[in-house]
Protein backbone atom coordinates (compact mmCIF):
# COMPACT_ATOMS: atom_id res chain seq x y z
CA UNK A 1 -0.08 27.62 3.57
CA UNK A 2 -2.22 24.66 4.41
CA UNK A 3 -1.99 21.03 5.06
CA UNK A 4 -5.21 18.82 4.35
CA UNK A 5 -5.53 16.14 7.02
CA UNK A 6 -8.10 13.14 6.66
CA UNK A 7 -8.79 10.65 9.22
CA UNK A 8 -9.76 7.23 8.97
CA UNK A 9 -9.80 5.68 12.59
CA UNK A 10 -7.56 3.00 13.21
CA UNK A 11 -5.23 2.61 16.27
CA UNK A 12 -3.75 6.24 16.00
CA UNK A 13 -7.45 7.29 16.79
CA UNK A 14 -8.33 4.77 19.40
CA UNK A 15 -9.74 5.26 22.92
CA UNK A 16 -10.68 2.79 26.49
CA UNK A 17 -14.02 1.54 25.95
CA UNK A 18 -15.38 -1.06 28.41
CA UNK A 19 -12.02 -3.08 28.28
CA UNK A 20 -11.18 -2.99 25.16
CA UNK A 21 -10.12 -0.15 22.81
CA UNK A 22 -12.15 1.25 19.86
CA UNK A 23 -12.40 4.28 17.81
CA UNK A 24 -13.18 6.95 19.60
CA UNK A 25 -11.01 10.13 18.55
CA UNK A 26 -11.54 13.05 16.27
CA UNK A 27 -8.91 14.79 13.76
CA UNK A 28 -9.27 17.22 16.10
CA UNK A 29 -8.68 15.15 18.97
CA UNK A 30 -5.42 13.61 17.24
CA UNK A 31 -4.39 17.78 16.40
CA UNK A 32 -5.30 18.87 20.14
CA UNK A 33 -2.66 16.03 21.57
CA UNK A 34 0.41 17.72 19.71
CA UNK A 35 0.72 21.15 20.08
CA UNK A 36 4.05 20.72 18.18
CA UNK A 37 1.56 21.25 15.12
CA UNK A 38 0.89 24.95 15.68
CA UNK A 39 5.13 25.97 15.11
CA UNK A 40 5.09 24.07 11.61
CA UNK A 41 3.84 27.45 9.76
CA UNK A 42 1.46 25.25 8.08
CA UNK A 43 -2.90 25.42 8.68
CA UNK A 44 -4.53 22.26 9.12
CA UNK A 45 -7.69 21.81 7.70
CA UNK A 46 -8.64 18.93 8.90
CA UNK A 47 -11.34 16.70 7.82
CA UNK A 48 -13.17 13.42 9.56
CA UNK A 49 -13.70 10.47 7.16
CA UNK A 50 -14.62 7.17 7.89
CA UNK A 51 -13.88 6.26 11.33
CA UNK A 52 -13.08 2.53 10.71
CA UNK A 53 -10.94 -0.09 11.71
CA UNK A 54 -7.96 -0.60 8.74
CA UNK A 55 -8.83 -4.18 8.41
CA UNK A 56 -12.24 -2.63 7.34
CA UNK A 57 -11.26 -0.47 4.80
CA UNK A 58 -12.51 -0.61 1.36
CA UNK A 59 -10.97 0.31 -2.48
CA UNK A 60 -14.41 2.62 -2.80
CA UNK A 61 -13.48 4.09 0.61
CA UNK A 62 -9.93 4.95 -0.31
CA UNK A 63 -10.64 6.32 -4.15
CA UNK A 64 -13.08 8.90 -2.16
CA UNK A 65 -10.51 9.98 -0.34
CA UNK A 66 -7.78 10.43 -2.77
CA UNK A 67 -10.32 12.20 -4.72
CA UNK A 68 -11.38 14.69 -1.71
CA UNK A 69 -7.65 14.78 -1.21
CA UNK A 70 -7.01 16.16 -4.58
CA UNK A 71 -10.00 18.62 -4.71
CA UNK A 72 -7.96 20.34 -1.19
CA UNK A 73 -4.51 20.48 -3.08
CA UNK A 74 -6.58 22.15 -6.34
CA UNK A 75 -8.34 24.33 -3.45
CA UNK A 76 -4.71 25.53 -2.08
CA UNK A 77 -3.50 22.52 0.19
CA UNK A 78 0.32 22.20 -0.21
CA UNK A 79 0.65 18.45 0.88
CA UNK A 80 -1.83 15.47 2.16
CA UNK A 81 -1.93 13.44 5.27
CA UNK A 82 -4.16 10.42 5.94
CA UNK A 83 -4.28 9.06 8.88
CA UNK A 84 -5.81 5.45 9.44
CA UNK A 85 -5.62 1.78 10.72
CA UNK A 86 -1.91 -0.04 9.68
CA UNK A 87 -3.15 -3.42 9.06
CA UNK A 88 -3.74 -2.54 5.94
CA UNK A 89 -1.99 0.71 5.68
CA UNK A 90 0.55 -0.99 3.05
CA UNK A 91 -1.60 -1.90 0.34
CA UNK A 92 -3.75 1.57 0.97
CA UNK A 93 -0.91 3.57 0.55
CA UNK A 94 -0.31 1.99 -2.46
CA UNK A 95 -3.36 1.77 -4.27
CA UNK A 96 -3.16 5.48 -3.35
CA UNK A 97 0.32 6.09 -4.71
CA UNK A 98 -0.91 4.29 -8.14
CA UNK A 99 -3.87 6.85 -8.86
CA UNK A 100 -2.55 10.06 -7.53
CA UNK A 101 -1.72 12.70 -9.63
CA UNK A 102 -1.02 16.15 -8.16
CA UNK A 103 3.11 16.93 -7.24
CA UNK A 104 1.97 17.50 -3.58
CA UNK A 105 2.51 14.85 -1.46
CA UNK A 106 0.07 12.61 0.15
CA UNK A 107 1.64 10.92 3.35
CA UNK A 108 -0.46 8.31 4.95
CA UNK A 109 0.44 7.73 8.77
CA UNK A 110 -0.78 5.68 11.70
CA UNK A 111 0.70 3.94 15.23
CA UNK A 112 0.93 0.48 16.85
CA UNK A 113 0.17 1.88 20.24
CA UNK A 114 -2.48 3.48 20.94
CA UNK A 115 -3.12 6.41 22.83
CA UNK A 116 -4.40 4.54 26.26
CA UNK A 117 -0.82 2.68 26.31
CA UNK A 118 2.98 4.45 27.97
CA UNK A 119 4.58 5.82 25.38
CA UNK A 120 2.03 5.76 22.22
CA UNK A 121 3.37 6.52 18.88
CA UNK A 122 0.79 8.20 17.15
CA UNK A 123 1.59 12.01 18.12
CA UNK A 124 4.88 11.45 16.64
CA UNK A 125 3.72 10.00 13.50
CA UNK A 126 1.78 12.59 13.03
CA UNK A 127 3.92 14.92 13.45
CA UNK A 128 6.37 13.76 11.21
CA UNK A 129 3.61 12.93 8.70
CA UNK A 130 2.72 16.57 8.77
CA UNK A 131 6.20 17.92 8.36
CA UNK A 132 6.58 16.05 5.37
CA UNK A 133 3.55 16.62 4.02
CA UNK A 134 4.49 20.69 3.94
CA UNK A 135 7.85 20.04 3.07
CA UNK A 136 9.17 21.45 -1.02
CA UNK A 137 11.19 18.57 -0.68
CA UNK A 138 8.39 15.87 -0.64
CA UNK A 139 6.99 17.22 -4.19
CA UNK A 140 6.51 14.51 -6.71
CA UNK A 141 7.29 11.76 -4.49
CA UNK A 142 3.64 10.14 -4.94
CA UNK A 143 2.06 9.20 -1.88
CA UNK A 144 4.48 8.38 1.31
CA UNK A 145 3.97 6.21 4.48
CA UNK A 146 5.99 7.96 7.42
CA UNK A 147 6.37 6.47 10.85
CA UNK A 148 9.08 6.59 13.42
CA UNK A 149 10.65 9.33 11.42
CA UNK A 150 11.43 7.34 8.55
CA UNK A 151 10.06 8.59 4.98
CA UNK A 152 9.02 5.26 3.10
CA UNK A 153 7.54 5.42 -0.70
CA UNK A 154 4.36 3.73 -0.61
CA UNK A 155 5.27 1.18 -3.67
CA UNK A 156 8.04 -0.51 -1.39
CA UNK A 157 6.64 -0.63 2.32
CA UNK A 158 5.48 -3.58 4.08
CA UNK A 159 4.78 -3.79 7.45
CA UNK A 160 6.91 -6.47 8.43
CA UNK A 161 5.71 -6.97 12.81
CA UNK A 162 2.16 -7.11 14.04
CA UNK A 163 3.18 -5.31 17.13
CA UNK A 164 6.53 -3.36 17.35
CA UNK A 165 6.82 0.25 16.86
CA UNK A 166 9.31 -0.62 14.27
CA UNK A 167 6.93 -1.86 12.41
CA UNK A 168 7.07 -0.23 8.78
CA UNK A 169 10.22 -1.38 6.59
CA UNK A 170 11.15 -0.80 2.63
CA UNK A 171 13.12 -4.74 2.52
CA UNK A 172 14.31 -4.22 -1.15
CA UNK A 173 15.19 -0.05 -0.74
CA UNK A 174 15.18 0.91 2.59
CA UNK A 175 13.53 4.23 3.47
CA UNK A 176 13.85 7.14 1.31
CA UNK A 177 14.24 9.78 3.56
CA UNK A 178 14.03 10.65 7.53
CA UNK A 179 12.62 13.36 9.27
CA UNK A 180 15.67 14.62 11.38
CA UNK A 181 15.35 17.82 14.02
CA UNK A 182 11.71 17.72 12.77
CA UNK A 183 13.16 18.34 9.14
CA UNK A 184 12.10 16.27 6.48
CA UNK A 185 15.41 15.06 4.55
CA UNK A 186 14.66 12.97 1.10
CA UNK A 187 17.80 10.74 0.26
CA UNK A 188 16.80 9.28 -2.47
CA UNK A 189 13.79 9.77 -5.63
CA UNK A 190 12.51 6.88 -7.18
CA UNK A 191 10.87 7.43 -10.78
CA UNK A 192 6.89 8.05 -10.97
CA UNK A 193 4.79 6.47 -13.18
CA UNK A 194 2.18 7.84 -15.40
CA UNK A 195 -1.14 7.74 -12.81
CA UNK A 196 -3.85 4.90 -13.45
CA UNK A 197 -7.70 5.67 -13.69
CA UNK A 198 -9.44 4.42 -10.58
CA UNK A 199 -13.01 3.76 -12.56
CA UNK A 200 -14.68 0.92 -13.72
CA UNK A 201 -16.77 -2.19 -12.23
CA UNK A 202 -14.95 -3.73 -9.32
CA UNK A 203 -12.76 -6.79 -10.38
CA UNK A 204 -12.37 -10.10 -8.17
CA UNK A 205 -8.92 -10.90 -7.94
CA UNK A 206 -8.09 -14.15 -5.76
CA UNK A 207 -4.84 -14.40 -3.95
CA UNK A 208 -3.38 -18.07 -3.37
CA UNK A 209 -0.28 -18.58 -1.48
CA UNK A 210 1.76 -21.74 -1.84
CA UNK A 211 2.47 -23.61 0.56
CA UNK A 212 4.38 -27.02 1.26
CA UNK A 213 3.06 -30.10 -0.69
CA UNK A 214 0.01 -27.88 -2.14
CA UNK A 215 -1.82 -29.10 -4.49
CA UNK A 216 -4.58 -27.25 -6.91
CA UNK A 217 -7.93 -28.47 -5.04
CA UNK A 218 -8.26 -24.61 -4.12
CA UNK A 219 -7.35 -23.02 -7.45
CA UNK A 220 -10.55 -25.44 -9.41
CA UNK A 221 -13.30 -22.98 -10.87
CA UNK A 222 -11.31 -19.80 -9.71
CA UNK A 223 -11.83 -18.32 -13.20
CA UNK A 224 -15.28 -18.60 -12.83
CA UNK A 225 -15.60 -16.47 -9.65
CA UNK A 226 -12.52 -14.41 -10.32
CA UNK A 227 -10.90 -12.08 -13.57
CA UNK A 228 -7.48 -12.24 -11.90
CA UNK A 229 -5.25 -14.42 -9.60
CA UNK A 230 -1.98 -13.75 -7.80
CA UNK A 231 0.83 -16.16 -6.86
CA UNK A 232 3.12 -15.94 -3.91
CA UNK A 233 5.53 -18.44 -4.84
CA UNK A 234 8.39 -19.75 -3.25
CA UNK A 235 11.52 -18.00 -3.13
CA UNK A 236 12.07 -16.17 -6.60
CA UNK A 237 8.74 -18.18 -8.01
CA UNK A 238 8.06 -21.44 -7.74
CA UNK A 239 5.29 -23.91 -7.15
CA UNK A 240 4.63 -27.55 -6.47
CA UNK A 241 5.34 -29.19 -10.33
CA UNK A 242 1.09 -30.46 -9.71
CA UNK A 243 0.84 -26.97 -9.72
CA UNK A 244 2.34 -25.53 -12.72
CA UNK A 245 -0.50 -27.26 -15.39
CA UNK A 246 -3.26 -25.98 -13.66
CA UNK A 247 -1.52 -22.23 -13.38
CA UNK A 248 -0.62 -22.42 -17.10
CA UNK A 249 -4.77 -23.63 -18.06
CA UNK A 250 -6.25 -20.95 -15.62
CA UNK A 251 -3.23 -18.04 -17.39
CA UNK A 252 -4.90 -19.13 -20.29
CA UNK A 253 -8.60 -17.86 -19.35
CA UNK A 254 -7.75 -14.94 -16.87
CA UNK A 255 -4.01 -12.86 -16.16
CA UNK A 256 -2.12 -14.75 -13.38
CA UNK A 257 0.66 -12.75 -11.90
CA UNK A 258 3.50 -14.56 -10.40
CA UNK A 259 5.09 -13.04 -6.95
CA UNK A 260 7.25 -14.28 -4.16
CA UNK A 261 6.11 -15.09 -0.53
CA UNK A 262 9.33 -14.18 1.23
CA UNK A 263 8.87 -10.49 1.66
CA UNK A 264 11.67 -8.98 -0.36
CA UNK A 265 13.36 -9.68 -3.35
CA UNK A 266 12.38 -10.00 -7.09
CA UNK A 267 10.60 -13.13 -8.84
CA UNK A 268 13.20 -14.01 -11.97
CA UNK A 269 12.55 -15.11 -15.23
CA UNK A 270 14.72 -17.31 -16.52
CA UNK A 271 17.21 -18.79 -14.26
CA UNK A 272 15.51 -22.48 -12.72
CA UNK A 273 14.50 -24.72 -15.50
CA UNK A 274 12.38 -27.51 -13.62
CA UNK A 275 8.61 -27.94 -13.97
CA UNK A 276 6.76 -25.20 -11.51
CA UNK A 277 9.99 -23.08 -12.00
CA UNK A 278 9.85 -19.54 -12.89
CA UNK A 279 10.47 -20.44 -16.38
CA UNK A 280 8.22 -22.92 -16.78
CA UNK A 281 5.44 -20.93 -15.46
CA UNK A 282 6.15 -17.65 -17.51
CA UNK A 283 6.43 -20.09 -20.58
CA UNK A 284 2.49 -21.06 -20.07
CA UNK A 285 1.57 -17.43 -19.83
CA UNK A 286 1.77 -16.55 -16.38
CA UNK A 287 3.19 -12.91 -15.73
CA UNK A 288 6.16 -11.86 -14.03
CA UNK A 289 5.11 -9.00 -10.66
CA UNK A 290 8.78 -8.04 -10.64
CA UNK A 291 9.87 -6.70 -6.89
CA UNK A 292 6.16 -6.47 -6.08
CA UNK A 293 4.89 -8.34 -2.88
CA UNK A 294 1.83 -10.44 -3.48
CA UNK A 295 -0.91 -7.61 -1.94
CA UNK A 296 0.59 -4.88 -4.13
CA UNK A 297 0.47 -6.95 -7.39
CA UNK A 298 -3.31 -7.73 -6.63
CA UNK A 299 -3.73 -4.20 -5.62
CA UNK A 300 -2.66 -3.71 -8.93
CA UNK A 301 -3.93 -6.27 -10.68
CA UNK A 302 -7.53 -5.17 -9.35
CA UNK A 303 -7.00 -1.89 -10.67
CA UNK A 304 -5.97 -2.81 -14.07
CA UNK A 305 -8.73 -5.21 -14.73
CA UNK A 306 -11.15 -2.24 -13.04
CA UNK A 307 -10.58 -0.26 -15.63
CA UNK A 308 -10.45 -2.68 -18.54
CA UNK A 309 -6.89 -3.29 -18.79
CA UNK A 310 -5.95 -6.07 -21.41
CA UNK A 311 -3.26 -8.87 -21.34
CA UNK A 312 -0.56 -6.42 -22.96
CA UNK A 313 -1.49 -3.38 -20.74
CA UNK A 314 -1.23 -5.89 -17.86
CA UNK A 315 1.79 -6.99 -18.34
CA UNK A 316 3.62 -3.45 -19.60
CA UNK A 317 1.79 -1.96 -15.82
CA UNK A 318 3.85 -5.00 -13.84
CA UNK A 319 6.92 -4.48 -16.08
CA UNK A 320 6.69 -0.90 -14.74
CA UNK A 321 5.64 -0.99 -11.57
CA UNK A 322 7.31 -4.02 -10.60
């Protein structure tokens, strides 16, 4: 029994370097610092990718690996980890979690203190990560995001502190599972969706947050730079009233999907009534993202449109997903 690992840098693979630290470690570094591994019953075959930064990371990058990832499970490999950067860790694990296939589970992992601080987490997370990873009970759970020995599905995590090593959270679900006495317990399964195709020329999706007294000066001409925009919206989706014309002319030309801002919590559809309410703005064609946050919906979103996706496809994705 084996256990594919795949690197990707980040803080769980950080070293000292002239002040300051930078990526310096080896999958076989990270295996070597948790000798825990070697009374799992499971092989690690572990394999170097790109040692970047997460904030670095690119859609190409990740496709690559979920492909190499699913050429190791075909190969034997009963379960996935990837280990990389958190800062963008949620949306990764995500666009992941939309393309994946295989039953096997694909657990991406990482830490918020790196290895020259008291008390680093990374060891642990990967430990866990693994143990999951070979675990029956992870099977057709999609791609996971464990740290601090809590299971997370990859559609609902956000990482909610820039520091604490706490950081990971579900808001709207909570975790679904723990790893307890090192073994992996899954509370809860959430339904998976038929897997997207990750192919196609890459589509520019902008994201625009509102903010207090906005106004549209930033959204002019987006449809002629961009093929999708996302929303965050205030509370459960609404904008400045200046706002709402301009939303409903550019929904029009390009798919707008309409989000919150506040972290957790649905958009609705059809409860406020006032200009730059969520009714208004699904009345002149914008599209409802459901419980997804703004950076999954234009993870999404990107993906759709990548692959040719039409208005109707678009919106039956979000009504799924979402």
């Amino acid at each position: 029994m084996s256990v594919a690992l795949f690197t990707l840098g980040g803080t769980i693979a950080m070293s000292g370097h002239s002040g300051a630290v930078v990526t310096r470690l080896t999958g076989a570094d990270l295996v070597a610092a948790v000798p825990e591994l070697g009374a799992i019953g499971a092989r690690l075959d572990v394999r170097d990718a790109q040692a970047v930064p997460g904030g670095d990371l690119t859609v190409d990058q990740l496709v690559e690996v979920v492909g190499a990832a699913g050429k190791a499970v075909a190969e034997g490999a009963v379960g996935v980890v990837v280990t990389q950067g958190t800062d963008t860790l949620e949306e990764t694990a995500f666009l992941a979690d939309l393309i994946w296939p295989h039953p096997e589970p694909l657990v991406f992992t990482g830490a918020m203190r790196n290895p020259t601080l008291a008390g680093p987490d990374g060891p642990a997370n990967l430990l866990a990560a693994v143990r999951v990873a070979a675990a029956p009970v992870a099977r057709e759970l999609g791609a996971l995001v464990v740290l601090g020995d809590e299971i997370h599905a990859a559609r609902r995590v956000r990482k909610t502190h820039s520091t604490s090593t706490a950081a990971f959270a579900s808001p709207d679900t909570g975790p679904v599972g723990h790893v307890v006495e090192g073994e992996p317990r899954v509370l809860t399964r959430p339904p998976r969706h038929r897997p997207l195709h990750p192919g196609g020329d890459p589509a520019r999706v902008a994201l625009h947050t509102v903010t207090l007294d906005d106004d549209a000066a930033l959204l002019d001409g987006l449809d002629r730079t961009h093929q999708g925009l996302v929303v965050a919206g205030f509370g459960v989706g609404h904008v400045p009233s200046v706002l709402a014309p301009v939303l409903g002319g550019l929904a029009a030309r390009i798919p707008v999907i309409l989000t919150s801002r506040t972290g957790a919590g649905p958009v609705l559809s059809r409860t406020y009534g006032a200009i730059g309410s969520e009714t208004d703005l699904l009345r002149r064609g914008l599209l409802g993202g459901g419980f997804l946050d703004p950076y999954k919906a234009r993870v999404l979103l990107r993906l759709l449109l990548s692959a040719g996706a039409g208005r109707d496809e678009i919106a039956e994705a979000f009504a799924q997903h979402g």
